[in-house]
N, C-alpha and C. Protein backbone atom coordinates (compact mmCIF):
# COMPACT_ATOMS: atom_id res chain seq x y z
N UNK A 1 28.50 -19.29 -10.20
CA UNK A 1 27.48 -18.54 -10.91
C UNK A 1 27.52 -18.84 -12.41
N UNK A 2 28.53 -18.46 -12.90
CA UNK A 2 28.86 -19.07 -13.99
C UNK A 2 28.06 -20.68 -14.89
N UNK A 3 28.67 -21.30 -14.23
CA UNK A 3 28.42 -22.51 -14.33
C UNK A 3 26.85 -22.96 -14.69
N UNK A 4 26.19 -22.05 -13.21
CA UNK A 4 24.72 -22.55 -12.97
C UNK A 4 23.87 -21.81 -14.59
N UNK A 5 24.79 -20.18 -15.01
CA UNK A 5 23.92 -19.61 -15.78
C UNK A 5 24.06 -20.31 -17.18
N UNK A 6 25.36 -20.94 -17.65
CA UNK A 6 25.46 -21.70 -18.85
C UNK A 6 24.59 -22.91 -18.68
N UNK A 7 24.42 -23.49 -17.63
CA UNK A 7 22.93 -24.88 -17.71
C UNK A 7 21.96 -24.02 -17.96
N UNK A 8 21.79 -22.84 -17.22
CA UNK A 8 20.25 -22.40 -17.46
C UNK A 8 19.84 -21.75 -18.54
N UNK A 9 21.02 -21.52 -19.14
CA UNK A 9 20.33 -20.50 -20.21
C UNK A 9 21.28 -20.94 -21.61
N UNK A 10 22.31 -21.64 -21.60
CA UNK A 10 22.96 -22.19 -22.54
C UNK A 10 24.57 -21.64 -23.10
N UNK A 11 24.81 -20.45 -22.39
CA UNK A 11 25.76 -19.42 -22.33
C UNK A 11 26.00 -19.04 -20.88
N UNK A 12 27.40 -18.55 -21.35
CA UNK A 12 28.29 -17.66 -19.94
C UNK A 12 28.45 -16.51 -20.22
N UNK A 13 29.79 -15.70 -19.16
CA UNK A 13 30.63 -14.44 -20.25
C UNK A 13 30.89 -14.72 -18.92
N UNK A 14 32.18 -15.69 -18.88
CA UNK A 14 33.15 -15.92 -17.36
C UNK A 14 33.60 -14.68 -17.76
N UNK A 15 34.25 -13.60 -18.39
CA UNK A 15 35.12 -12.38 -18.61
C UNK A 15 34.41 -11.43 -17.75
N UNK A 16 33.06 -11.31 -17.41
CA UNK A 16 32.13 -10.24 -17.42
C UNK A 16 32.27 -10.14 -15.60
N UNK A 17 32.04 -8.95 -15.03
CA UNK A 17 31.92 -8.75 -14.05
C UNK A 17 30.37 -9.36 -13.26
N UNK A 18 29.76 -9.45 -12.38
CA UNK A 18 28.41 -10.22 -12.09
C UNK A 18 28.01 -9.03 -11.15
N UNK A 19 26.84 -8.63 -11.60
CA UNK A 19 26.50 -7.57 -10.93
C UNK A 19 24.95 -8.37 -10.41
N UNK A 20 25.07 -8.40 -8.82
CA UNK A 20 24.29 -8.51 -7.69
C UNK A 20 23.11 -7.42 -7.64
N UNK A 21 22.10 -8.23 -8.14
CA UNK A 21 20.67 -7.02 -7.92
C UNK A 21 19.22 -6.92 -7.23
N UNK A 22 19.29 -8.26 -6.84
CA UNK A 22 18.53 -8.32 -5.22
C UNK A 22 19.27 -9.53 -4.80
N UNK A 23 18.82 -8.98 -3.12
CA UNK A 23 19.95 -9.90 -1.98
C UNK A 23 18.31 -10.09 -1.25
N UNK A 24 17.88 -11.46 -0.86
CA UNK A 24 16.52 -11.66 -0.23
C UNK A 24 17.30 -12.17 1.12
N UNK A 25 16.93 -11.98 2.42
CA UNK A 25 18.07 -12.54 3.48
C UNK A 25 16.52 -12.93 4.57
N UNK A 26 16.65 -14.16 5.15
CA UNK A 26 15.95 -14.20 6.05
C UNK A 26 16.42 -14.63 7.31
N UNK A 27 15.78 -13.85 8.27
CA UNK A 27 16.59 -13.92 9.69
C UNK A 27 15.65 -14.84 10.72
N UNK A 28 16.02 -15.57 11.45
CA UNK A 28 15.46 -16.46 12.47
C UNK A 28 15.58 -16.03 13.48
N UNK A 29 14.87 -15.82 14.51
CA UNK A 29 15.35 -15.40 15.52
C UNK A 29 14.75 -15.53 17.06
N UNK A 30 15.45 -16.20 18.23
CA UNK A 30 14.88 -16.67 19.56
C UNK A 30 14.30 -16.06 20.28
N UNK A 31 14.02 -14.64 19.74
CA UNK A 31 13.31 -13.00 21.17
C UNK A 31 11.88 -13.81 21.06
N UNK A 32 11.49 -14.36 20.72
CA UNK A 32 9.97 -14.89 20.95
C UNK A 32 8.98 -13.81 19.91
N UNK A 33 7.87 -13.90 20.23
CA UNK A 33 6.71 -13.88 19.37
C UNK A 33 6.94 -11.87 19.60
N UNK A 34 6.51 -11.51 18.07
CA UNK A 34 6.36 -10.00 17.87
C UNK A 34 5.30 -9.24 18.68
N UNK A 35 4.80 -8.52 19.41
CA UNK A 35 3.61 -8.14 20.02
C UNK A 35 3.36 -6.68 18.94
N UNK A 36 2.64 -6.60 18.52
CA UNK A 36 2.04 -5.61 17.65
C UNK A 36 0.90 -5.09 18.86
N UNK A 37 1.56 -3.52 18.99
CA UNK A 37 0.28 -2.64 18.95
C UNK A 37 -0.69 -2.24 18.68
N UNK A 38 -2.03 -2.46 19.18
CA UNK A 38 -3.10 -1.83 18.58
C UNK A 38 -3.08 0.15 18.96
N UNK A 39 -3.86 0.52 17.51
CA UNK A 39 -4.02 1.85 17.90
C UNK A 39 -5.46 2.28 18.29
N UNK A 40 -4.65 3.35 19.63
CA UNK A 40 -6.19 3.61 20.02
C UNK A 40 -6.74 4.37 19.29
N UNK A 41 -8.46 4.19 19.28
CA UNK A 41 -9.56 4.79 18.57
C UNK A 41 -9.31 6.19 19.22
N UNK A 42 -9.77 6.81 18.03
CA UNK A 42 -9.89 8.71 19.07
C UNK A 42 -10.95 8.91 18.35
N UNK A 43 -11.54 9.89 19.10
CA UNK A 43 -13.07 10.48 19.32
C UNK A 43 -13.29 11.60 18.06
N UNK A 44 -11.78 11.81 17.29
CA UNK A 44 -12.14 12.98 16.11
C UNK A 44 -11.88 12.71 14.69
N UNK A 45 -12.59 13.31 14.39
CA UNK A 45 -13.08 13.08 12.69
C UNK A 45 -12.09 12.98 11.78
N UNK A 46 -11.91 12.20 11.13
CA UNK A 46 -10.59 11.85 9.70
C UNK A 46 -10.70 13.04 8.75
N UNK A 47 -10.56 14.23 8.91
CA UNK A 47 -10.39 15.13 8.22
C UNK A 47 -9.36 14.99 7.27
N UNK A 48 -9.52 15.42 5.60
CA UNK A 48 -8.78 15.76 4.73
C UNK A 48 -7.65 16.67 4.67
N UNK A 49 -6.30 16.41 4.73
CA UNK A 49 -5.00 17.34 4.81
C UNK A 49 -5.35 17.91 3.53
N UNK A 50 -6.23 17.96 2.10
CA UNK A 50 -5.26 18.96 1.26
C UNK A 50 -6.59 18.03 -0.02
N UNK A 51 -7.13 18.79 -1.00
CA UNK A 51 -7.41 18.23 -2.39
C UNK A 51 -6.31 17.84 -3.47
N UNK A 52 -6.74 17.18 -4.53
CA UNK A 52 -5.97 16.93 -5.20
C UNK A 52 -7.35 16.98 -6.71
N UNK A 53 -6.58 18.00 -8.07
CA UNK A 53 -7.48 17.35 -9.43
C UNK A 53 -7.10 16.19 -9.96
N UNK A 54 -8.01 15.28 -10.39
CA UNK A 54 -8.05 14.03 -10.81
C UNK A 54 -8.84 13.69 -11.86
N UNK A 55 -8.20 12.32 -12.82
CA UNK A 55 -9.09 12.71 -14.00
C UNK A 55 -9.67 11.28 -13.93
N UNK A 56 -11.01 10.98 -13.01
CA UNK A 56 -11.25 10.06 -12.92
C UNK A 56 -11.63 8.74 -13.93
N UNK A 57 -12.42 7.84 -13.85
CA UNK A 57 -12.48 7.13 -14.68
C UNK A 57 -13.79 7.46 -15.86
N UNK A 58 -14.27 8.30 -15.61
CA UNK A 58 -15.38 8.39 -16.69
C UNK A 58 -15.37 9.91 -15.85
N UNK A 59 -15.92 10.94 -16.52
CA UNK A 59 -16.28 12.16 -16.39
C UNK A 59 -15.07 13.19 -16.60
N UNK A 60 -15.24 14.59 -16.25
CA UNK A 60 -14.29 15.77 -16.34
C UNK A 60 -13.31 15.68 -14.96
N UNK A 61 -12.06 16.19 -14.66
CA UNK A 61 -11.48 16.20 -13.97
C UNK A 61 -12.01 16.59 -12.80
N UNK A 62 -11.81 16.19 -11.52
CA UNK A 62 -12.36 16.90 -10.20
C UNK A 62 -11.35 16.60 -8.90
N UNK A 63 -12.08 17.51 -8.34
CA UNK A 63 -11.07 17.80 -7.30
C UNK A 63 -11.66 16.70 -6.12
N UNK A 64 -10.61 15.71 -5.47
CA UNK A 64 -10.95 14.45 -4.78
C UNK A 64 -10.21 14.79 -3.32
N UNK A 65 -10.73 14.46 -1.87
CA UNK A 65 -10.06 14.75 -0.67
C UNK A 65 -8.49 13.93 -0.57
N UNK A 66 -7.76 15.16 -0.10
CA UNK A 66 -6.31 13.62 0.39
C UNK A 66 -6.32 13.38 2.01
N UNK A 67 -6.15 12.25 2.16
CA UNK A 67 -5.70 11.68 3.42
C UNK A 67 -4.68 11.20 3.82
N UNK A 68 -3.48 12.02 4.72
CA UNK A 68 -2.36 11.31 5.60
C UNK A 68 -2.57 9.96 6.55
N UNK A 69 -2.19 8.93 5.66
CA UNK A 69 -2.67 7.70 6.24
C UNK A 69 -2.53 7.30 8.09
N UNK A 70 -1.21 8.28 8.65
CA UNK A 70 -1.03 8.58 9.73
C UNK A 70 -1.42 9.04 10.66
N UNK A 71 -2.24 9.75 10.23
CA UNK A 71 -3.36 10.91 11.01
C UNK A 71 -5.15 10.32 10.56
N UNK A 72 -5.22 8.70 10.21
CA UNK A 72 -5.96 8.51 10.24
C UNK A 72 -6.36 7.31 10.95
N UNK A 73 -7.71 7.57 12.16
CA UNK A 73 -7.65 6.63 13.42
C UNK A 73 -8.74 5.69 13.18
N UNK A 74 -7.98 4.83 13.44
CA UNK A 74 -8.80 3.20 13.93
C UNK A 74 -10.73 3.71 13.70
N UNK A 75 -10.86 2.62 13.11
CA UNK A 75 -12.22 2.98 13.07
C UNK A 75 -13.10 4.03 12.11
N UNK A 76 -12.04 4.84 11.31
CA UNK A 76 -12.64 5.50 10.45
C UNK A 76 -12.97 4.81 9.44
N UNK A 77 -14.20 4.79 8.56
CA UNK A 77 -14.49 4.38 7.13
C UNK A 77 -14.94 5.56 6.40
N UNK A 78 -14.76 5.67 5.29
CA UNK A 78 -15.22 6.55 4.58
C UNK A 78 -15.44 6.04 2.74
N UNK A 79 -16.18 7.09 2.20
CA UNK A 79 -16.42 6.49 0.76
C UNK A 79 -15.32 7.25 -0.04
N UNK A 80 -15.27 6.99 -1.29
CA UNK A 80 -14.23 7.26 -2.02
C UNK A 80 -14.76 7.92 -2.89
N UNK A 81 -14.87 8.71 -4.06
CA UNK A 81 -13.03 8.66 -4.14
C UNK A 81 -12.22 9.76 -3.27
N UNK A 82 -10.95 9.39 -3.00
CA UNK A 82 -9.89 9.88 -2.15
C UNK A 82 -8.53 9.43 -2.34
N UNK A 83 -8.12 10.14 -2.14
CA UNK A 83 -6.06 9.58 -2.17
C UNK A 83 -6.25 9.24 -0.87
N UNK A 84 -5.11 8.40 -0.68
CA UNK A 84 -4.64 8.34 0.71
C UNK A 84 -3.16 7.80 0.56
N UNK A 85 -2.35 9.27 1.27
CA UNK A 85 -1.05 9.37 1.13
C UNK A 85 -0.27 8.62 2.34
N UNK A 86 1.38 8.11 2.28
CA UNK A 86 1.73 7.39 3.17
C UNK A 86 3.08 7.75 2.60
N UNK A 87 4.33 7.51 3.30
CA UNK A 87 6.04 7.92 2.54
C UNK A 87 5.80 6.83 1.43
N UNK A 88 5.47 5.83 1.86
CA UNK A 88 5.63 4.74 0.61
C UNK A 88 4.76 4.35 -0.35
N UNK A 89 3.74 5.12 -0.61
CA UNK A 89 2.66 4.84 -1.11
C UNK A 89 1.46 5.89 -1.47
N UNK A 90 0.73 5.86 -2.31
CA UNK A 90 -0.66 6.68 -2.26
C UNK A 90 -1.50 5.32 -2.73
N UNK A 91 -2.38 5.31 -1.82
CA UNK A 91 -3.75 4.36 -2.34
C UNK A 91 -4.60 5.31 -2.78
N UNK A 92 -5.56 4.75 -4.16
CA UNK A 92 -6.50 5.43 -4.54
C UNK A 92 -7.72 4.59 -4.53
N UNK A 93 -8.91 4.97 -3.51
CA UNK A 93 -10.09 4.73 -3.51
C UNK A 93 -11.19 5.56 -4.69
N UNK A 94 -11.62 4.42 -5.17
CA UNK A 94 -12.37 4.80 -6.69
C UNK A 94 -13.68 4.73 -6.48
N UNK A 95 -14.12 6.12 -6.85
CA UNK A 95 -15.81 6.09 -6.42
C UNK A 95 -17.10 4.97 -6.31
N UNK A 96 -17.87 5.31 -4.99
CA UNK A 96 -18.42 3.95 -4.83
C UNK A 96 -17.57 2.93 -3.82
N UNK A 97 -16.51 2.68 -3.98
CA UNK A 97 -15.64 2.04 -2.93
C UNK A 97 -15.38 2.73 -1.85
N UNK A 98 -15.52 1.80 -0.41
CA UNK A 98 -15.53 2.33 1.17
C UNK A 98 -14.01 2.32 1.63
N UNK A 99 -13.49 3.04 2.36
CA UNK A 99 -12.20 2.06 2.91
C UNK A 99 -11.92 2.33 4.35
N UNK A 100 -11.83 1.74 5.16
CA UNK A 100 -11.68 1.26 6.69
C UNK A 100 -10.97 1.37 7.31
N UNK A 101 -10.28 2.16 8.42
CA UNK A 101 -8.88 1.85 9.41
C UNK A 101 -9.08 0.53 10.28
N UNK A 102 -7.97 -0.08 10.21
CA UNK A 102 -8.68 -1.24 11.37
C UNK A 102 -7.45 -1.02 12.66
N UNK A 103 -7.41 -1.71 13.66
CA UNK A 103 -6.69 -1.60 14.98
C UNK A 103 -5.20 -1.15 14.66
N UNK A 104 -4.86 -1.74 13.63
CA UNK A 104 -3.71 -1.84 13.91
C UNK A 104 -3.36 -0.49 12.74
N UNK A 105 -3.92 0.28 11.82
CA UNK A 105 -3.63 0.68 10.86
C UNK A 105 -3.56 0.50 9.71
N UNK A 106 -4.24 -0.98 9.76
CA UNK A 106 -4.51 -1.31 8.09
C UNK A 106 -5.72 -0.56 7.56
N UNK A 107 -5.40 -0.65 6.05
CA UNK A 107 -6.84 -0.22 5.63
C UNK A 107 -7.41 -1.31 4.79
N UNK A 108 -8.54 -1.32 4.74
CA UNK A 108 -9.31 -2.33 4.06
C UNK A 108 -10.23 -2.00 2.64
N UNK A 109 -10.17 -2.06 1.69
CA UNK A 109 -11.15 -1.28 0.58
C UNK A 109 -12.06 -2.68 0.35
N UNK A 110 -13.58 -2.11 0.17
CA UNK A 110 -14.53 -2.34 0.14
C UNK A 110 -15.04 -1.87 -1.18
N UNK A 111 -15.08 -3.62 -2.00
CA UNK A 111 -15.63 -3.31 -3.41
C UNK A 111 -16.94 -3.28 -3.45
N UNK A 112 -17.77 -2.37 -4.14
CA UNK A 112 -19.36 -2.12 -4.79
C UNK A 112 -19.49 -3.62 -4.67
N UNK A 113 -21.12 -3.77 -4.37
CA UNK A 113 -21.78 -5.27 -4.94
C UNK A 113 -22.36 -4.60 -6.21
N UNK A 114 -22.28 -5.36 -7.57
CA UNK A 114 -22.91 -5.15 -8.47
C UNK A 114 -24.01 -6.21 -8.55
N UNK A 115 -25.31 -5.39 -9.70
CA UNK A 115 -26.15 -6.39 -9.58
C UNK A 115 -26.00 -7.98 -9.65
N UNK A 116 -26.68 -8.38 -9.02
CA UNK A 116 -27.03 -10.12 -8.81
C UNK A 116 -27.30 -10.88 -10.28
């Protein structure tokens, strides 16, 4: 380590402890091809768990729907604006923009066409 960081950068500090701060690891592996689930479509409406105030991009603060990205099925689209909450994440759909469940649980956002 040493070595490689004095070519790269022109200095060491062999004295110094080396502190490890991402480890990227990739695994190979013979089980064959992943099969991903599709989710089934259900017949009921993507209802909003909860509002949230927001201070959007132009105007006074307002109150915008939230959505549990989990509890939302295949096939829903809706317009924005909206949160949409997840453990790892909140996406924010910005007024005017659509956004989509697709089979598997992705979502898709759909930018405005502006004029031609």
């Amino acid at each position: 380590f040493h070595e490689d960081h004095l070519r790269e950068f022109g200095y060491d500090r062999r004295g110094d402890e080396v502190e490890v701060v991402t480890v990227r690891i990739r695994i190979l592996s013979g089980a064959g091809r992943l099969s991903l689930g599709r989710r089934p479509k259900s017949g009921r409406a993507a209802g909003a768990s909860g509002v949230q105030t927001c201070w959007l991009e132009t105007g006074p603060a307002r109150k915008i729907p939230v959505y549990d990205r989990g509890s939302l099925p295949p096939g829903v689209s809706l317009s924005g604006p909206a949160l949409i909450r997840e453990y790892s994440a909140t996406t924010y759909v910005a007024p005017g923009f659509r956004f989509a469940v697709g089979a598997w649980g992705e979502l898709s956002l759909t930018v405005p066409r502006g004029p031609a």
